[in-house]
Protein backbone atom coordinates (compact mmCIF):
# COMPACT_ATOMS: atom_id res chain seq x y z
CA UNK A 1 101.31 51.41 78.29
CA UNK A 2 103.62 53.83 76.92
CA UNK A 3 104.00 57.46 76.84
CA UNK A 4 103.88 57.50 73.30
CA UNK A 5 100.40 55.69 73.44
CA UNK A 6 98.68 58.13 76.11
CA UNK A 7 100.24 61.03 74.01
CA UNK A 8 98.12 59.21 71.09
CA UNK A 9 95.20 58.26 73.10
CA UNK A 10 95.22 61.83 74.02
CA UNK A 11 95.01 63.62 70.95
CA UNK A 12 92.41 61.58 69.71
CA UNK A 13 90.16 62.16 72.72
CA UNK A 14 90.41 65.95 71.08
CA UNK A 15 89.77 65.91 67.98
CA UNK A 16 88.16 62.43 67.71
CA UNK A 17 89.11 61.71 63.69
CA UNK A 18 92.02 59.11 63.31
CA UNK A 19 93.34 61.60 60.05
CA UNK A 20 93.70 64.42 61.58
CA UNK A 21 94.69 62.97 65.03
CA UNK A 22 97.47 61.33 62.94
CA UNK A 23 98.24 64.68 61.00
CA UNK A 24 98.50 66.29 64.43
CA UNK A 25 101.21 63.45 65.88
CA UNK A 26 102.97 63.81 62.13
CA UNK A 27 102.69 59.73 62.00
CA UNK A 28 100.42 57.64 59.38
CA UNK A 29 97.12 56.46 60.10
CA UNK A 30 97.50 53.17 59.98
CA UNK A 31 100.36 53.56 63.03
CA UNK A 32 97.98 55.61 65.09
CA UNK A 33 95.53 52.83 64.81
CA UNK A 34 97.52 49.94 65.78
CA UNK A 35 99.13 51.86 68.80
CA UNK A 36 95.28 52.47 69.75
CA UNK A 37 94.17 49.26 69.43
CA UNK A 38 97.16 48.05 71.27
CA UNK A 39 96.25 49.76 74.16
CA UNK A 40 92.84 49.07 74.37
CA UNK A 41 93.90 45.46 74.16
CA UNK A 42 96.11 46.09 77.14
CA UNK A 43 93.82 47.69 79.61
CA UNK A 44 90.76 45.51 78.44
CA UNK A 45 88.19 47.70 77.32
CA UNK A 46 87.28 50.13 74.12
CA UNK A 47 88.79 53.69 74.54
CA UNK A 48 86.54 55.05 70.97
CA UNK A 49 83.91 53.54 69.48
CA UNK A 50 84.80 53.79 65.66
CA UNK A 51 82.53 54.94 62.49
CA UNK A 52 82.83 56.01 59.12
CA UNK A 53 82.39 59.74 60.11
CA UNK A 54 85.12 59.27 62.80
CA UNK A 55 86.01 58.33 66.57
CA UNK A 56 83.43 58.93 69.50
CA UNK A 57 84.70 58.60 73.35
CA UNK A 58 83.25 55.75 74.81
CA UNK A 59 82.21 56.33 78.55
CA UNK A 60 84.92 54.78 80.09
CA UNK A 61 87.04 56.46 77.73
CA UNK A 62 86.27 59.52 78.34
CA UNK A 63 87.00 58.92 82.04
CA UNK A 64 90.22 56.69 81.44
CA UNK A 65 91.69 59.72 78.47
CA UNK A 66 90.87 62.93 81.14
CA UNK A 67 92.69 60.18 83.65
CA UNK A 68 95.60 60.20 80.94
CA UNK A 69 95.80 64.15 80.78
CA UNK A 70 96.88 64.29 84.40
CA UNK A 71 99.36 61.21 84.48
CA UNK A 72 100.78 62.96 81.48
CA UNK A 73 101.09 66.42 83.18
CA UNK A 74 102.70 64.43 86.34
CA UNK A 75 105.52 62.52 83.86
CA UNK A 76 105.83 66.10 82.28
CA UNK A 77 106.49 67.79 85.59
CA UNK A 78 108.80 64.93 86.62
CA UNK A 79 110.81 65.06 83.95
CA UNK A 80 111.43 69.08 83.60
CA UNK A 81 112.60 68.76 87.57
CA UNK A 82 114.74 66.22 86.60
CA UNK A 83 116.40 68.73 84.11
CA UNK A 84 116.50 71.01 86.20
CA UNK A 85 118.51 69.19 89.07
CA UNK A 86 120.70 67.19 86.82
CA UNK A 87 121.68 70.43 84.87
CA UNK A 88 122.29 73.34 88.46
CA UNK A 89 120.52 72.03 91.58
CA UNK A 90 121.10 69.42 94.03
CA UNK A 91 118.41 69.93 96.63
CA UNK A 92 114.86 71.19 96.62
CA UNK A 93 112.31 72.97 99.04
CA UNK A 94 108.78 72.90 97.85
CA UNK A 95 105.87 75.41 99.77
CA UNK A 96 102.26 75.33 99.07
CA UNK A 97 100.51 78.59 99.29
CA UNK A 98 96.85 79.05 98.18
CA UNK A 99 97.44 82.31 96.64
CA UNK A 100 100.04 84.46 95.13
CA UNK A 101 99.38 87.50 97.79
CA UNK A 102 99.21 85.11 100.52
CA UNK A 103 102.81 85.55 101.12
CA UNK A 104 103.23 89.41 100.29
CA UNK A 105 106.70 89.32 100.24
CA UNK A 106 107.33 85.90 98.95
CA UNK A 107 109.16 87.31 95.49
CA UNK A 108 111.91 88.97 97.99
CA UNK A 109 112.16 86.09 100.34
CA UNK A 110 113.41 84.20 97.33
CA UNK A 111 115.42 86.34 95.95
CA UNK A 112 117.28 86.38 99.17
CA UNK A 113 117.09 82.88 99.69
CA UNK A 114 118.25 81.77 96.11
CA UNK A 115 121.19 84.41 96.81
CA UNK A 116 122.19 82.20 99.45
CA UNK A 117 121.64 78.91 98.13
CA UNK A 118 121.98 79.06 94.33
CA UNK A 119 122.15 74.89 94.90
CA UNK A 120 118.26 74.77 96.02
CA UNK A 121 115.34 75.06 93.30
CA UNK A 122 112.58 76.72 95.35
CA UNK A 123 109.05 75.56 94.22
CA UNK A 124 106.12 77.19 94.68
CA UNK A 125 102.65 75.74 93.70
CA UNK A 126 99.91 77.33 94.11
CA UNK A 127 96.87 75.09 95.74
CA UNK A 128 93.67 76.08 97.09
CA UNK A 129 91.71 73.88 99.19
CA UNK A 130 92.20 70.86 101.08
CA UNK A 131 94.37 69.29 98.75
CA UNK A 132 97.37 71.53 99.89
CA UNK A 133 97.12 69.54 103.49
CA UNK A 134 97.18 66.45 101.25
CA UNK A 135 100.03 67.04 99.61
CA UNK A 136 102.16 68.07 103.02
CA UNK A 137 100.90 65.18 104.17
CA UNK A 138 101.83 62.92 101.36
CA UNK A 139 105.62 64.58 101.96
CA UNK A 140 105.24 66.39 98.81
CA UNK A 141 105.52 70.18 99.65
CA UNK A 142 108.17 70.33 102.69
CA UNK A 143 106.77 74.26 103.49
CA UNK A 144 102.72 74.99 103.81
CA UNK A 145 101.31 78.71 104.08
CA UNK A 146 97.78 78.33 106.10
CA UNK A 147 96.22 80.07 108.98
CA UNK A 148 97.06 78.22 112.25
CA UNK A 149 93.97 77.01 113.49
CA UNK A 150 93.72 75.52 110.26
CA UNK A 151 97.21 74.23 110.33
CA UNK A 152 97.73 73.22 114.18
CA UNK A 153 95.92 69.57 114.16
CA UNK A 154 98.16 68.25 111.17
CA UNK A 155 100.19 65.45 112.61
CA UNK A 156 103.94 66.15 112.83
CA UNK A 157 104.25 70.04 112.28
CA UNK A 158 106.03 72.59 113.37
CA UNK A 159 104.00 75.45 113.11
CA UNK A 160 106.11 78.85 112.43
CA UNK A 161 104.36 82.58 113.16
CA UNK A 162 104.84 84.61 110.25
CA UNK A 163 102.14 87.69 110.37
CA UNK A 164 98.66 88.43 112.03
CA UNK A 165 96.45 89.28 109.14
CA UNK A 166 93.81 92.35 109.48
CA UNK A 167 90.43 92.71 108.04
CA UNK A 168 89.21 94.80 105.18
CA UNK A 169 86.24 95.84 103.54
CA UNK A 170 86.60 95.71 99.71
CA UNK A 171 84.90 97.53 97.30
CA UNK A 172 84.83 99.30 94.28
CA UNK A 173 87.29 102.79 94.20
CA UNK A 174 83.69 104.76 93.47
CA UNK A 175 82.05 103.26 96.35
CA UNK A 176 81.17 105.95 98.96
CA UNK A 177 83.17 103.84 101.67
CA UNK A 178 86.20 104.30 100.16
CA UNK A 179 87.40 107.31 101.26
CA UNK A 180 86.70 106.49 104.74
CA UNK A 181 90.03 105.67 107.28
CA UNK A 182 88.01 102.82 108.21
CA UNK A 183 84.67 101.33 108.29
CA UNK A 184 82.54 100.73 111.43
CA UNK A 185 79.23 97.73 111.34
CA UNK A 186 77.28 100.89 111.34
CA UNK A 187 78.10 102.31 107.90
CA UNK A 188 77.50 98.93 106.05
CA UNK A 189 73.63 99.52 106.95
CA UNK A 190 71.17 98.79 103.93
CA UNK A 191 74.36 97.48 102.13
CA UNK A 192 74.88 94.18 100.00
CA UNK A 193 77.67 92.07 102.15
CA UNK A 194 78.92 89.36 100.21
CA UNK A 195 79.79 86.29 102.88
CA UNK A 196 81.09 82.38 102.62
CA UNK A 197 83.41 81.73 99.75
CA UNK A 198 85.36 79.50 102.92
CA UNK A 199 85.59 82.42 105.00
CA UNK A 200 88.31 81.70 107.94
CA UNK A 201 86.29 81.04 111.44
CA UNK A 202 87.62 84.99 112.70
CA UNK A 203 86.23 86.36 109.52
CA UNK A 204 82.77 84.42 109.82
CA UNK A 205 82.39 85.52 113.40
CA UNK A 206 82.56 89.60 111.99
CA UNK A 207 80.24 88.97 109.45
CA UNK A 208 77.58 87.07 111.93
CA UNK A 209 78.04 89.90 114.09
CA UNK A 210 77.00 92.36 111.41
CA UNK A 211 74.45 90.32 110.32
CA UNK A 212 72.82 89.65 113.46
CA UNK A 213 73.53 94.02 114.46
CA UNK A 214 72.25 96.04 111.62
CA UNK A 215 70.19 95.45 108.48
CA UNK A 216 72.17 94.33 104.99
CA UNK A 217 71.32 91.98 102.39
CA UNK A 218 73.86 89.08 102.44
CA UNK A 219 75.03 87.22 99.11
CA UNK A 220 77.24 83.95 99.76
CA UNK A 221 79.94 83.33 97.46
CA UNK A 222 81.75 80.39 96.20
CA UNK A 223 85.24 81.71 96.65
CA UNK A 224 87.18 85.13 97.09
CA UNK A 225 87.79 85.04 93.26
CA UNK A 226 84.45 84.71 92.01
CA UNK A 227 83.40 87.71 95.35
CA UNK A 228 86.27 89.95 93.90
CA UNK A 229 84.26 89.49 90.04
CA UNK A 230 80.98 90.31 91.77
CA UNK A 231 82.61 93.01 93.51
CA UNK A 232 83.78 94.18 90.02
CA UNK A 233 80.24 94.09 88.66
CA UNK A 234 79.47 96.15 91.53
CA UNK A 235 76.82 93.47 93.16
CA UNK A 236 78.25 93.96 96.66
CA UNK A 237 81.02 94.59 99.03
CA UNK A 238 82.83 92.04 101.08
CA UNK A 239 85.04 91.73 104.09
CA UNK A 240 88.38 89.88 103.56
CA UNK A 241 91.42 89.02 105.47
CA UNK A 242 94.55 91.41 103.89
CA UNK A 243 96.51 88.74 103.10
CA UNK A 244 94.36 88.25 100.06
CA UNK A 245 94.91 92.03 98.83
CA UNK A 246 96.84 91.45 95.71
CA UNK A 247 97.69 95.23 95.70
CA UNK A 248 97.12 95.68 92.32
CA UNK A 249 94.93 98.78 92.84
CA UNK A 250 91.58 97.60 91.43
CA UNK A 251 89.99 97.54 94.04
CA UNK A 252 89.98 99.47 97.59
CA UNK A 253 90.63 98.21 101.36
CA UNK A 254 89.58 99.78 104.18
CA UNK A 255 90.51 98.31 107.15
CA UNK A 256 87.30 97.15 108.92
CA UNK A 257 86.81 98.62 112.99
CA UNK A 258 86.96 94.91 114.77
CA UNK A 259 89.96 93.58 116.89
CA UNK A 260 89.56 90.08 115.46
CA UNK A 261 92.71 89.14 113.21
CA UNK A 262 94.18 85.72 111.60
CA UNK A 263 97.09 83.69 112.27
CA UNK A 264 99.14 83.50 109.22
CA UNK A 265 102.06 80.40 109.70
CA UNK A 266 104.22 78.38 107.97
CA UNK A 267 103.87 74.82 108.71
CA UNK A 268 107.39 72.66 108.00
CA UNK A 269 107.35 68.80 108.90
CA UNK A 270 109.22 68.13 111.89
CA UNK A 271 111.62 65.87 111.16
CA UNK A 272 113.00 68.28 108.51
CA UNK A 273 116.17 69.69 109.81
CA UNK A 274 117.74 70.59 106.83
CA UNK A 275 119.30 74.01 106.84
CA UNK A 276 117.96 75.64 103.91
CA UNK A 277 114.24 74.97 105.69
CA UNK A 278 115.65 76.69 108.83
CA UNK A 279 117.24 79.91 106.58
CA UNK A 280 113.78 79.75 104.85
CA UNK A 281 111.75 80.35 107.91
CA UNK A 282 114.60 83.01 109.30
CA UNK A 283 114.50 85.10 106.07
CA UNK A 284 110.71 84.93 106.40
CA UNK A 285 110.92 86.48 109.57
CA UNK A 286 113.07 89.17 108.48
CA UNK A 287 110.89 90.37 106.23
CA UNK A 288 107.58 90.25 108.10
CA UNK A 289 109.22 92.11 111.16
CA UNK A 290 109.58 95.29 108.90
CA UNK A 291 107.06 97.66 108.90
CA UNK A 292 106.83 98.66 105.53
CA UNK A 293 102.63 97.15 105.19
CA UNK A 294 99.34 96.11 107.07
CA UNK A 295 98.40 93.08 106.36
């Protein structure tokens, strides 16, 4: 299998009609048909079933072509890093972070890094879930951003401090609340309190306590993104840990009255010594030890 034929198989799995598939790749028909066939010869089974009005997916084409989108993304990828390195850098450091405000001041960390060590293409990739302690694991991303109770049971890490994170209620800027200093269990009687969306364990003990202290009607939510849309449709408030606050001024935080606070770390592998990971984690530190925000 070649690129050429996944980048055919591709475009035919969109807009299923050999003419214009072949009008799309600027190559004749009859090409695009024998480079299909060819490949459904090599991997043993029908990609499209064929008809006079056009090309239909068969099942396991449909699975094999979506298959074909990512392996195509990864050679992609591959190959713009390779550019990259052959043309300015010869090392890399690669850090997983779930969110862009998860690191508040990750834009002047690498500034100040990439000052020092114009050699080093720093990569970030955003990855939310579980997959981003796959992907450490896997050797992939050499940095992780996480909380640390979530991060301390990965094998092999050395888990570095970076900031204890606070917690906010968010809500709309019209919401009574919001001109409050901050916001006690008791004012969020009679209130809609959005909960879930994977809620850190400190942030699901609050909102148990408030649940199980005063009267509100609770919503769960898939994730903070799709809370922060509710939120915007004004169907509730929610209490989040600051390191989500994107500071972009739609909506407000008030820091919640509770003493419980998060964790935030960087987890590096342990048998990385190199010494652009160790000026990483140092400039990290000197930002986080100013006191310019509450996170």
């Amino acid at each position: 299998m070649t690129l050429k034929q996944i980048n055919y198989a591709i475009e035919l799995s969109h807009t299923l009609n050999f003419r214009r598939a072949s009008e799309n790749l600027y190559i004749s028909q009859p090409s695009l048909t024998y480079q299909i066939q060819t490949l459904e010869e090599e991997i043993g089974f029908e990609l499209f079933y064929r008809s006079g009005k056009g090309a239909t997916l068969t099942p396991a084409g449909e699975q094999f072509c979506g298959n074909l989108t990512h392996i195509r993304d990864e050679i992609t990828r591959a190959i713009e890093s390779g550019m990259n390195f052959s043309s300015r850098f010869k090392e890399s450091l690669n850090i997983s972070v779930p969110m862009r405000s998860a690191i508040y001041f990750l834009p002047h960390i690498m500034k100040q890094f990439q000052a020092e060590f114009p050699h080093v293409v720093l990569s970030v990739k955003y990855i939310y879930g579980n997959e981003r302690f796959d992907t450490f694991l896997r050797g992939e991303e050499d940095l992780i951003f996480g909380l640390k109770d979530s991060l301390c049971h990965i094998p092999n890490i050395f888990i570095h401090a970076l900031f204890e994170s606070h917690i906010y209620l968010v809500m709309q800027k019209e919401d009574p609340l919001a001109t409050l200093d901050i916001v006690t269990t008791k004012d969020l009687e009679g209130r809609r309190l959005m909960i879930g969306g994977g809620s850190p364990t400190e942030l699901q003990k609050v909102q148990q306590m408030i649940v199980n202290t005063i009267h509100v009607d609770t919503f769960t939510s898939a994730d903070h993104m799709t809370t922060l849309t509710n939120i915007a449709a004004g169907n509730g408030i929610c209490l989040s840990p600051g390191f989500c606050n994107d500071h972009t001024g739609e909506f407000v935080w008030v820091p919640f009255d509770t003493e419980e606070t998060m964790n935030c770390v960087i987890g590096s592998h342990k048998d990385d010594k190199r010494e652009i990971t160790r000026r990483f984690l140092e400039i990290s530190d000197e930002f986080y030890q100013m006191p310019a925000i509450q996170l």
